[in-house]
N, C-alpha and C. Protein backbone atom coordinates (compact mmCIF):
# COMPACT_ATOMS: atom_id res chain seq x y z
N UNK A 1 -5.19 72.84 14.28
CA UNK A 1 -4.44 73.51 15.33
C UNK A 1 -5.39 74.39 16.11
N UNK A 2 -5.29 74.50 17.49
CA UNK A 2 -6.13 75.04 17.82
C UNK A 2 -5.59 76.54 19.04
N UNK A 3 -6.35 77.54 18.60
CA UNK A 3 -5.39 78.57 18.96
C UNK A 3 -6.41 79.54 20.04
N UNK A 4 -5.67 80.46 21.07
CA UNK A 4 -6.14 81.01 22.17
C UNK A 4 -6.07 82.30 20.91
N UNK A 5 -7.30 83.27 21.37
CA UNK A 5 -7.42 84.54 20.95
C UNK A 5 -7.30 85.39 22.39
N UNK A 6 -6.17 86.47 22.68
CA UNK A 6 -5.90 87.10 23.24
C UNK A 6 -6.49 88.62 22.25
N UNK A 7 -6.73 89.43 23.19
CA UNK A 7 -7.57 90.98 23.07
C UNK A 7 -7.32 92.01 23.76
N UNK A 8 -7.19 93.09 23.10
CA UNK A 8 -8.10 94.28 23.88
C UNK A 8 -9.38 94.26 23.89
N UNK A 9 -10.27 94.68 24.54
CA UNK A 9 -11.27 94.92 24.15
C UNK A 9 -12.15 95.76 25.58
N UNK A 10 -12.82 96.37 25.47
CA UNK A 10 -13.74 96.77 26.72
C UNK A 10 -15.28 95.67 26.61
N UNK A 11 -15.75 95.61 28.17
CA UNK A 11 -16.69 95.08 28.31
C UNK A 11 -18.01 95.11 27.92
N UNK A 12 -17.99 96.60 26.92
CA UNK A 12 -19.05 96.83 25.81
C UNK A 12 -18.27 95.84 24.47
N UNK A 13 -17.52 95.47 23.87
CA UNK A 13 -17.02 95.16 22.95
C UNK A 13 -17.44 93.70 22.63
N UNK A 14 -16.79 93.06 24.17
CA UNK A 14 -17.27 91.52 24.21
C UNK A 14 -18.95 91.35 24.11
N UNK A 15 -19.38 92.36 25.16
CA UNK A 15 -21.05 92.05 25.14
C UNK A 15 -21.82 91.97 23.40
N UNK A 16 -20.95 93.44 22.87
CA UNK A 16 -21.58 93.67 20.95
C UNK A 16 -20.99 91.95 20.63
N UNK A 17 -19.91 90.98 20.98
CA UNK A 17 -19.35 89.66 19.72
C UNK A 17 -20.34 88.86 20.47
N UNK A 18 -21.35 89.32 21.68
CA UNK A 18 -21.83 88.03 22.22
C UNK A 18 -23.62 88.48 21.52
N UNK A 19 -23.70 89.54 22.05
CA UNK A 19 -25.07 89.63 21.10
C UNK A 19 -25.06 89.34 19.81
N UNK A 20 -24.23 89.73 18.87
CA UNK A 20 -24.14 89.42 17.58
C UNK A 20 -24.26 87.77 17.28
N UNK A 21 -23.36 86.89 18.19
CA UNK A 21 -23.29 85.77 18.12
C UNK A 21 -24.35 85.03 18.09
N UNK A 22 -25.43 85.36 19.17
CA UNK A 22 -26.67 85.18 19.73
C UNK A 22 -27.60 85.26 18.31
N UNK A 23 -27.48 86.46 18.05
CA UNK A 23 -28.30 86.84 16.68
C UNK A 23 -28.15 85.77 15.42
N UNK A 24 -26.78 85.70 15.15
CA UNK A 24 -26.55 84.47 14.36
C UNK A 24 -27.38 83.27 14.35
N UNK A 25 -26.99 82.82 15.81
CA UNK A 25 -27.59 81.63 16.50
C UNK A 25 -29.07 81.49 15.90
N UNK A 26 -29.67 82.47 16.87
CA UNK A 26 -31.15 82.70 16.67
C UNK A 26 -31.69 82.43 15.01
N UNK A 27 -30.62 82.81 14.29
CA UNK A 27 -30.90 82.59 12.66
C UNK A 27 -30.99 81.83 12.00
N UNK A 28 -30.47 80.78 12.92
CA UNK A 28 -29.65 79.49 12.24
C UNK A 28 -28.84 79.15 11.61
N UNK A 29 -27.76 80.25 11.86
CA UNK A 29 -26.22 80.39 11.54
C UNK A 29 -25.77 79.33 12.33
N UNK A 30 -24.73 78.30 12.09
CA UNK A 30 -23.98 77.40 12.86
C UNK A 30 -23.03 78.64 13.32
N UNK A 31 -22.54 78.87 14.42
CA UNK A 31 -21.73 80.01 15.19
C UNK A 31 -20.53 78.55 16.26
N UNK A 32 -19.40 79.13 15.53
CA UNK A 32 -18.28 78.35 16.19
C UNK A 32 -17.85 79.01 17.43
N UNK A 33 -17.84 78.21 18.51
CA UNK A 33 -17.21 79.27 19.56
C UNK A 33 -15.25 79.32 19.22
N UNK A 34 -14.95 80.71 19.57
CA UNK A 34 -13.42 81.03 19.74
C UNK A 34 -13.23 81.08 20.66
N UNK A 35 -11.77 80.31 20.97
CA UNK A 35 -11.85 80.53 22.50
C UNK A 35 -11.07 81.82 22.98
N UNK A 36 -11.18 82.70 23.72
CA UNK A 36 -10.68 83.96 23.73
C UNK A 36 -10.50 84.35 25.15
N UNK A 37 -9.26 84.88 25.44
CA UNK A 37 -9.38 85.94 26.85
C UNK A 37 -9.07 87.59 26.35
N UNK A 38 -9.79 88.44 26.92
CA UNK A 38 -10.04 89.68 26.60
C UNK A 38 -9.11 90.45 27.90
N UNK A 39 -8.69 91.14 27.50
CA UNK A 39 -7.78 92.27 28.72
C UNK A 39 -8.22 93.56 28.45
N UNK A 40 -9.01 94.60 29.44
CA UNK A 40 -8.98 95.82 29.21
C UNK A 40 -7.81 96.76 28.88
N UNK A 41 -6.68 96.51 29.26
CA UNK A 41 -5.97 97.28 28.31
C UNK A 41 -4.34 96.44 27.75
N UNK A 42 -3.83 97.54 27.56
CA UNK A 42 -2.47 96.51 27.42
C UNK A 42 -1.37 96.27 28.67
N UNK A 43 -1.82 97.07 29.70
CA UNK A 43 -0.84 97.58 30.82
C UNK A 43 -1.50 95.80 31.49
N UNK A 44 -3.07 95.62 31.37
CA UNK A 44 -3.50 94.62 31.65
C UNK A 44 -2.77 93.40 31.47
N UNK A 45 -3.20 93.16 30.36
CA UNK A 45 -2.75 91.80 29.49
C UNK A 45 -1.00 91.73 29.50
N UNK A 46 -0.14 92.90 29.47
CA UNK A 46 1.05 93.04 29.58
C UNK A 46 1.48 92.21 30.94
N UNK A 47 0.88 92.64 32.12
CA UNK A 47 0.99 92.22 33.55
C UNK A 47 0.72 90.84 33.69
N UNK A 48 0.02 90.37 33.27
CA UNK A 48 -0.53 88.79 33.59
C UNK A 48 0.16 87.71 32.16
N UNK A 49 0.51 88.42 30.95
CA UNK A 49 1.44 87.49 29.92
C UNK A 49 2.97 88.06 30.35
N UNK A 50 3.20 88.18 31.01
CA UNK A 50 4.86 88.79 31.16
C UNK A 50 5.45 87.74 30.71
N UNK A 51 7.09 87.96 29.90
CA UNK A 51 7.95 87.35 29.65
C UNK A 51 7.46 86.13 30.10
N UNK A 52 7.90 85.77 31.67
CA UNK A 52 8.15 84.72 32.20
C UNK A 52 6.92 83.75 32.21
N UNK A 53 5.91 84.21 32.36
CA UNK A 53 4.46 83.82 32.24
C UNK A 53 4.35 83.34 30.84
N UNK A 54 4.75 84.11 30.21
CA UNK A 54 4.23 83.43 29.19
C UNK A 54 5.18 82.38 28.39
N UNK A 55 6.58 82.07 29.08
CA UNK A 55 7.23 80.85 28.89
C UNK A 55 6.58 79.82 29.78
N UNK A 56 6.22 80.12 30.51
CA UNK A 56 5.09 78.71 31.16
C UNK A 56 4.07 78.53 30.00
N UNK A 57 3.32 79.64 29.43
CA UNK A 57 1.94 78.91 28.33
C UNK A 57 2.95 78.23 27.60
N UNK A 58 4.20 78.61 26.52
CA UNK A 58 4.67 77.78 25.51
C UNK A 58 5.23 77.01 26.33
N UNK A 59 5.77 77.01 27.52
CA UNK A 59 5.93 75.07 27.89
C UNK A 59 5.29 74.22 28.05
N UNK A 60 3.95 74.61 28.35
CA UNK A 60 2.52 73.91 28.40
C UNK A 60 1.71 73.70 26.91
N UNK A 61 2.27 74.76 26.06
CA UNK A 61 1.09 74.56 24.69
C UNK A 61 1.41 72.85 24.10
N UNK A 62 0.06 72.38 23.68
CA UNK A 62 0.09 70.97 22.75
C UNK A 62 0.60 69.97 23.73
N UNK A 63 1.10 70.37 25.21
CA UNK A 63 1.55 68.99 25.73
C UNK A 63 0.28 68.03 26.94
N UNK A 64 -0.92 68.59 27.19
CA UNK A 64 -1.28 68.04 27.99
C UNK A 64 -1.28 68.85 29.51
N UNK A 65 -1.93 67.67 30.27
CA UNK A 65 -1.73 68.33 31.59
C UNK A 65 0.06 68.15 32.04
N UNK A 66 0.49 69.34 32.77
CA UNK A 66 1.66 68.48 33.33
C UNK A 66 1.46 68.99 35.15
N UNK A 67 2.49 68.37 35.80
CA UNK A 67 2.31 69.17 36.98
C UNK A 67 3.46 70.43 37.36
N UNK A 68 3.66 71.55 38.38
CA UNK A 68 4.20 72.35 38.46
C UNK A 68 5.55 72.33 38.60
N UNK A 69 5.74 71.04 39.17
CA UNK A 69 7.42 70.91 39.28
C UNK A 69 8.02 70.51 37.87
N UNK A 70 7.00 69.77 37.53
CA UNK A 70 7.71 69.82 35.87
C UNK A 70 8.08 70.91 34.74
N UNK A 71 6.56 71.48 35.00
CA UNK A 71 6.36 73.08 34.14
C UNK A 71 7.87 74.56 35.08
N UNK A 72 8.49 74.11 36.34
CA UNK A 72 9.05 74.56 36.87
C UNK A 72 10.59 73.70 35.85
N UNK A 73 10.90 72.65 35.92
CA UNK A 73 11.79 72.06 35.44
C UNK A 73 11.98 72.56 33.91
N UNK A 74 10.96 72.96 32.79
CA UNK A 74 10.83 73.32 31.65
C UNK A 74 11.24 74.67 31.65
N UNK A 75 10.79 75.59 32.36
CA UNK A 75 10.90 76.85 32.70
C UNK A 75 12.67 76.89 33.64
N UNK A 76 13.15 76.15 33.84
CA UNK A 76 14.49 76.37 34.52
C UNK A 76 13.99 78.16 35.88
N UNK A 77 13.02 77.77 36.39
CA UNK A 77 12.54 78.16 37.41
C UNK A 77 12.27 77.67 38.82
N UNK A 78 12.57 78.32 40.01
CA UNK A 78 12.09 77.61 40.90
C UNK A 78 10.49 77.54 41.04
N UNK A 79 10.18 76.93 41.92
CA UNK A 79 8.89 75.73 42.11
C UNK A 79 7.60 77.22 42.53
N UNK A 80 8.11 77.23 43.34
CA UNK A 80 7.19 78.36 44.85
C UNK A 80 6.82 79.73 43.21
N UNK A 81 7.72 80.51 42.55
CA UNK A 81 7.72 81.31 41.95
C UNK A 81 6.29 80.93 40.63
N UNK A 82 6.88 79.95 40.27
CA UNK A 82 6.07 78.91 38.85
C UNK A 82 4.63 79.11 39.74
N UNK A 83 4.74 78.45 40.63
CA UNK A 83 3.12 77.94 41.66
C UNK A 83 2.56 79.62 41.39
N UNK A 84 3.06 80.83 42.11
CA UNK A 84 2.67 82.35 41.97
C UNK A 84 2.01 82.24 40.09
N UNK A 85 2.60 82.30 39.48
CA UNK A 85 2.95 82.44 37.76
C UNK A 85 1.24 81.87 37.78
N UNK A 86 1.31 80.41 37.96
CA UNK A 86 0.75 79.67 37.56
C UNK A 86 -1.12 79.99 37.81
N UNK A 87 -0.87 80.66 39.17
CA UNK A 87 -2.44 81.16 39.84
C UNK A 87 -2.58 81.91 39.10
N UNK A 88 -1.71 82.90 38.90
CA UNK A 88 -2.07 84.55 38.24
C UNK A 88 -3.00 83.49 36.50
N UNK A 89 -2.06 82.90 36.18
CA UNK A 89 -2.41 82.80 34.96
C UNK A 89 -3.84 81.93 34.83
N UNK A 90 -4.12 81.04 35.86
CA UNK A 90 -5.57 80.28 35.85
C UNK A 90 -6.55 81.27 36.45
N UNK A 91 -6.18 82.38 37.35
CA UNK A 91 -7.30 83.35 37.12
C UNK A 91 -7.41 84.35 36.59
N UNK A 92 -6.89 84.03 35.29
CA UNK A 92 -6.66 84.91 33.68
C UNK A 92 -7.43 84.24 32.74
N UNK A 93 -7.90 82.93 33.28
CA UNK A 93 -8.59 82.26 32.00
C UNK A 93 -7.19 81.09 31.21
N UNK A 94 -6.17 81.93 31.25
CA UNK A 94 -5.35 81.29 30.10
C UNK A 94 -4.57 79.98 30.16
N UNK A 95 -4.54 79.59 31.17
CA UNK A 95 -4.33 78.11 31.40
C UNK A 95 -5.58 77.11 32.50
N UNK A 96 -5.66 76.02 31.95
CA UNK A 96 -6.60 75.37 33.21
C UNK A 96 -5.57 74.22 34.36
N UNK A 97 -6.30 74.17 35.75
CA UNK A 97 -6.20 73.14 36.35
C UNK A 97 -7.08 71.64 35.68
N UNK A 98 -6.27 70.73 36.05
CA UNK A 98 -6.62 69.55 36.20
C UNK A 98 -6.62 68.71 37.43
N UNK A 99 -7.02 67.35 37.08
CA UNK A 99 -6.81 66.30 38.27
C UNK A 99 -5.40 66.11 38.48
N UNK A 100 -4.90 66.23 36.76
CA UNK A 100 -3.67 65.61 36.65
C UNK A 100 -2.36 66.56 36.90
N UNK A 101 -2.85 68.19 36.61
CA UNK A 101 -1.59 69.01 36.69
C UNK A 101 -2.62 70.50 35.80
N UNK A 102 -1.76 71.24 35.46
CA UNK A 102 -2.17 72.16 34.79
C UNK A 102 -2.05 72.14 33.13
N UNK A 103 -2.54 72.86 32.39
CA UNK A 103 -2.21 72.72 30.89
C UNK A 103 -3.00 73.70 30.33
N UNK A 104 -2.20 73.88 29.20
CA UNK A 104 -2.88 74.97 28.12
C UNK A 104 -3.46 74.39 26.96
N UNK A 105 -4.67 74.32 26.88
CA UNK A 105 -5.25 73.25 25.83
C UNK A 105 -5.36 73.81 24.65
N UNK A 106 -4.02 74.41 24.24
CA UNK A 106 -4.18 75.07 22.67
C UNK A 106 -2.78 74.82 22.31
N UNK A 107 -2.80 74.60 21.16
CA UNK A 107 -1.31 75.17 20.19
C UNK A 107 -0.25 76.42 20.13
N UNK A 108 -1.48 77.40 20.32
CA UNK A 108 -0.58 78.89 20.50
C UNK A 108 -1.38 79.78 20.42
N UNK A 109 -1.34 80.77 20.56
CA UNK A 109 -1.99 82.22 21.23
C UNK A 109 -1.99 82.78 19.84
N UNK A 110 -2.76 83.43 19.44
CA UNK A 110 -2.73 84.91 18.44
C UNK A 110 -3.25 86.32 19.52
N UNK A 111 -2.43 87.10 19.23
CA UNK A 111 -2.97 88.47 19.99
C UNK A 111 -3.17 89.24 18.59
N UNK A 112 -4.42 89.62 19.40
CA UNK A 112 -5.54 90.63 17.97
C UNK A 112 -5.45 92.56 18.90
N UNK A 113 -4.49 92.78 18.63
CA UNK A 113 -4.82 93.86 19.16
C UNK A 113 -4.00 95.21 18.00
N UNK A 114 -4.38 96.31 18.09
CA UNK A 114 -3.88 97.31 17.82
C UNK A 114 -3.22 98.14 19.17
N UNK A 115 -2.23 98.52 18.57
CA UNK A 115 -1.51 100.06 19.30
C UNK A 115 -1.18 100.91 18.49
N UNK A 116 -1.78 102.49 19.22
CA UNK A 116 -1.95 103.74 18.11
C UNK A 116 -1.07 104.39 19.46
N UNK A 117 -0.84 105.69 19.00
CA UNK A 117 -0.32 106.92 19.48
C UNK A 117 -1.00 107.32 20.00
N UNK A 118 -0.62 107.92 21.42
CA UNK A 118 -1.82 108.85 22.58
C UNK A 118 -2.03 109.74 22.21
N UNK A 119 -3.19 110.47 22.35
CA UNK A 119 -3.50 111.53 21.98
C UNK A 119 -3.18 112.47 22.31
């Protein structure tokens, strides 16, 4: 099964899993890539997975490319709205275009994040 890693993280955070990775590498550690999108915060990642957004990824997870009027037909959404959804979310990383349509080339998402109390 193959799964999206969703994050907090700041842009020092990713740079420390990419040097580290590197280091591995360099060692001759076999280093698996994860595939991951990172959000600086949660107000972030909140905005671009909303509800509705993110019933487009699970209508898309494990099926392939489809095209928008379909992923609109799955979603019991209109077309024009899905098309909006759909940009936000390919320049999020979290779904790709195709020749054939769009698709989420994973099974399902894990979100790795903590939430603490403000200070």
């Amino acid at each position: 099964m193959t799964t999206l890693i969703v994050r907090l993280s700041t842009i020092a955070d990713a740079k420390a899993r990419f040097v580290a990775a590197g280091e591995r590498a360099l060692a001759g550690e076999v280093v698996d890539a994860v595939p991951s999108v990172n959000f600086a915060s949660y107000d972030d990642m909140h905005r671009v997975l909303a509800p509705s957004r993110l019933a487009i990824v699970k209508a898309l997870a494990g099926r392939g490319a489809l095209s928008i009027r379909e992923v609109a037909r799955r979603v019991d959404r209109d077309v024009q709205a899905v098309h909006r959804d759909i940009t936000t979310l390919i320049n999020a990383g979290v779904i790709d275009r195709t020749e054939s349509g769009v698709e989420f080339p994973y099974d399902r998402i894990h979100f790795e994040f903590d939430v603490s109390a403000a200070a």
